[in-house]
Protein backbone atom coordinates (compact mmCIF):
# COMPACT_ATOMS: atom_id res chain seq x y z
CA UNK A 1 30.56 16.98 42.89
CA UNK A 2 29.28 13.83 40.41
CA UNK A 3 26.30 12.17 41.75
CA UNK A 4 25.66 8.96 40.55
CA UNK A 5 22.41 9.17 39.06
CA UNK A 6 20.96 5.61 38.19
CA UNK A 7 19.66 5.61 34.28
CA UNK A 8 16.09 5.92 33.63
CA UNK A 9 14.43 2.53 33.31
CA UNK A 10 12.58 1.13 30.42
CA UNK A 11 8.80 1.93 31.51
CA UNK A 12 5.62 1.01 29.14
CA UNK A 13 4.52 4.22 27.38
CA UNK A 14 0.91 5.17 26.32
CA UNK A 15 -0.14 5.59 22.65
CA UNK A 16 0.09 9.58 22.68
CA UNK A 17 4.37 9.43 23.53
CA UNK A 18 4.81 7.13 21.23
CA UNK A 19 4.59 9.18 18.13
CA UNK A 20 7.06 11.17 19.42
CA UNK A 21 9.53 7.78 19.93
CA UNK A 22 11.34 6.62 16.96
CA UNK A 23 12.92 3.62 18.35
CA UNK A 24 11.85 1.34 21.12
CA UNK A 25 13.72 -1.89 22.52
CA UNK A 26 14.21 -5.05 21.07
CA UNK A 27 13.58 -7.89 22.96
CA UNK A 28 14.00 -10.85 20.60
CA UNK A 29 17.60 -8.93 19.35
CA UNK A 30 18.68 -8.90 23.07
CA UNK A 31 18.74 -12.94 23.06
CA UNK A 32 20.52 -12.75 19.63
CA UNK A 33 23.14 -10.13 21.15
CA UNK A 34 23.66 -11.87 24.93
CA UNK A 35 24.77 -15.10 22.52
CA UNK A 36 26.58 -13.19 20.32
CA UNK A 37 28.45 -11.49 23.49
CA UNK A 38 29.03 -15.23 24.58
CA UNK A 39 30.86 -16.61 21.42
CA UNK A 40 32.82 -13.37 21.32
CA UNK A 41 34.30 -14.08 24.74
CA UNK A 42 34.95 -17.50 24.32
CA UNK A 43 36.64 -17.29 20.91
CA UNK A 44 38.54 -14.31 22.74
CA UNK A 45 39.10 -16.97 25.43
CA UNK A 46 37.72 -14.80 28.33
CA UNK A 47 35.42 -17.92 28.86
CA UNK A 48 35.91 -21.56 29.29
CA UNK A 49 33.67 -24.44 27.83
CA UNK A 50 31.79 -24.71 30.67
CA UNK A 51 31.71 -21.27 31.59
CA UNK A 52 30.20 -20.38 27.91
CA UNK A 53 27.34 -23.00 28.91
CA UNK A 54 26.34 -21.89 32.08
CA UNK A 55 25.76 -18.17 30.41
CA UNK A 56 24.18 -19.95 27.02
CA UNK A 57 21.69 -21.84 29.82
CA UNK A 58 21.06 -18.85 31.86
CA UNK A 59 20.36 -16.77 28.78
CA UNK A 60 18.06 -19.85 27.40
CA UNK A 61 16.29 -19.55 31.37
CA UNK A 62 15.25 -16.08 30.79
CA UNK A 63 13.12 -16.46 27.74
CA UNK A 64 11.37 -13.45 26.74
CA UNK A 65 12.75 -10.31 28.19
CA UNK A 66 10.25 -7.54 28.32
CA UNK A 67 12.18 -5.64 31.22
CA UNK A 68 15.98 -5.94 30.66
CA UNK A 69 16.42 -4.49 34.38
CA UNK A 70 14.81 -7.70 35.60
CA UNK A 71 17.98 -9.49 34.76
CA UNK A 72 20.45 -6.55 35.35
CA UNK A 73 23.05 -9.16 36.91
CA UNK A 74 23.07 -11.28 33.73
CA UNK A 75 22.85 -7.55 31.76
CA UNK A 76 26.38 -6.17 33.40
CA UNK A 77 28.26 -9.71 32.89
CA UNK A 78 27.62 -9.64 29.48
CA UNK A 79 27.71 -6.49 28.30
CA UNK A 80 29.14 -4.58 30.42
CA UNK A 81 28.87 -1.76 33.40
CA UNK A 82 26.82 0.65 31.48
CA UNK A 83 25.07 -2.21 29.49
CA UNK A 84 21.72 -0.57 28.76
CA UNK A 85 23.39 2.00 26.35
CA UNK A 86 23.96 -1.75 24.52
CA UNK A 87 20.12 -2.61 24.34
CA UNK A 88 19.31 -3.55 20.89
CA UNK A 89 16.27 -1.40 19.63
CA UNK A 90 14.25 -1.73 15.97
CA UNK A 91 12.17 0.68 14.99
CA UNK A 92 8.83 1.42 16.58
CA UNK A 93 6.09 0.22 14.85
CA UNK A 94 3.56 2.92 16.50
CA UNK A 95 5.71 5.44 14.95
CA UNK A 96 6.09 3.91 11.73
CA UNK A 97 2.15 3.94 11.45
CA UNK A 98 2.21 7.54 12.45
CA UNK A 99 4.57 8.50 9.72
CA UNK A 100 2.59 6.81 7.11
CA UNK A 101 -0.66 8.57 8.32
CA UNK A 102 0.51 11.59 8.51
CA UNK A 103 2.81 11.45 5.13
CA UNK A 104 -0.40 10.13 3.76
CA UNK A 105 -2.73 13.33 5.06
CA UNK A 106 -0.26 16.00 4.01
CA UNK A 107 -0.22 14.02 0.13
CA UNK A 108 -4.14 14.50 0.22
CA UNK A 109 -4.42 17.82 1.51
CA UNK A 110 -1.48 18.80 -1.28
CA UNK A 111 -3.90 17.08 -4.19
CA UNK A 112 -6.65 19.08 -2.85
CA UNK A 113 -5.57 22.11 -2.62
CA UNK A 114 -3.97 21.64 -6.44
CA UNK A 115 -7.26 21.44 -7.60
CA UNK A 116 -8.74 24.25 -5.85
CA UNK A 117 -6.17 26.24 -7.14
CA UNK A 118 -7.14 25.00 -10.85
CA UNK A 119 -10.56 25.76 -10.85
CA UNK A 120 -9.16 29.42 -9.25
CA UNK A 121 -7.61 30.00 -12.30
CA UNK A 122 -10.70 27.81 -14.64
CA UNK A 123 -8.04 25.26 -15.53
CA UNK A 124 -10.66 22.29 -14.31
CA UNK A 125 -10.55 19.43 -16.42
């Protein structure tokens, strides 16, 4: 027997998960791809003129979209049933920094430990 299990939502995350999450979403590329999914279907002619600008002025209405599930209705007309596997993401800035930190520490502790080994074996400069 198949449940049908409703897909996690997109919840705020403290600073300590997000080193472990690579990508997060994208809320300036979900405006670009809602449009994008509007010229598709009307060059596909799935939409009429004024059907096009209805979805262009309803995607214009929602601004900024921080929580995609807020506007799940305009979500599954435009991209679909299972649109939030369609979510545009970038990369996570949090986890960028992390990376760099940490690429950063292990490059140190490397030097160090290069000279240590050196003066081990009297090869100090």
């Amino acid at each position: 027997m198949s449940q049908n299990k409703e897909p996690e939502k997109i919840v705020p995350y403290d600073s300590a998960e997000a080193a472990s999450i690579q990508t997060v979403f994208d809320p300036e590329g979900l405006i670009v791809t809602l449009r994008k999914e509007v010229i598709r279907d009307r060059r596909r002619r799935d939409l009429t003129a004024s059907e096009a600008r209805e979805l262009f002025d309803e995607i214009d209405e929602v601004g900024d979209v921080t929580d995609p599930w807020s506007q799940s209705n305009l979500m599954q007309k435009l991209l679909g049933d299972e649109w939030w596997y369609r979510l545009p993401e970038k990369d996570n800035p949090d986890y960028l920094y992390l990376t760099r930190l940490i690429r950063a520490v292990k490059e140190a502790l490397f030097s160090t430990m290069r000279i240590e080994e050196k003066e081990e074996h009297g090869l100090s400069q």
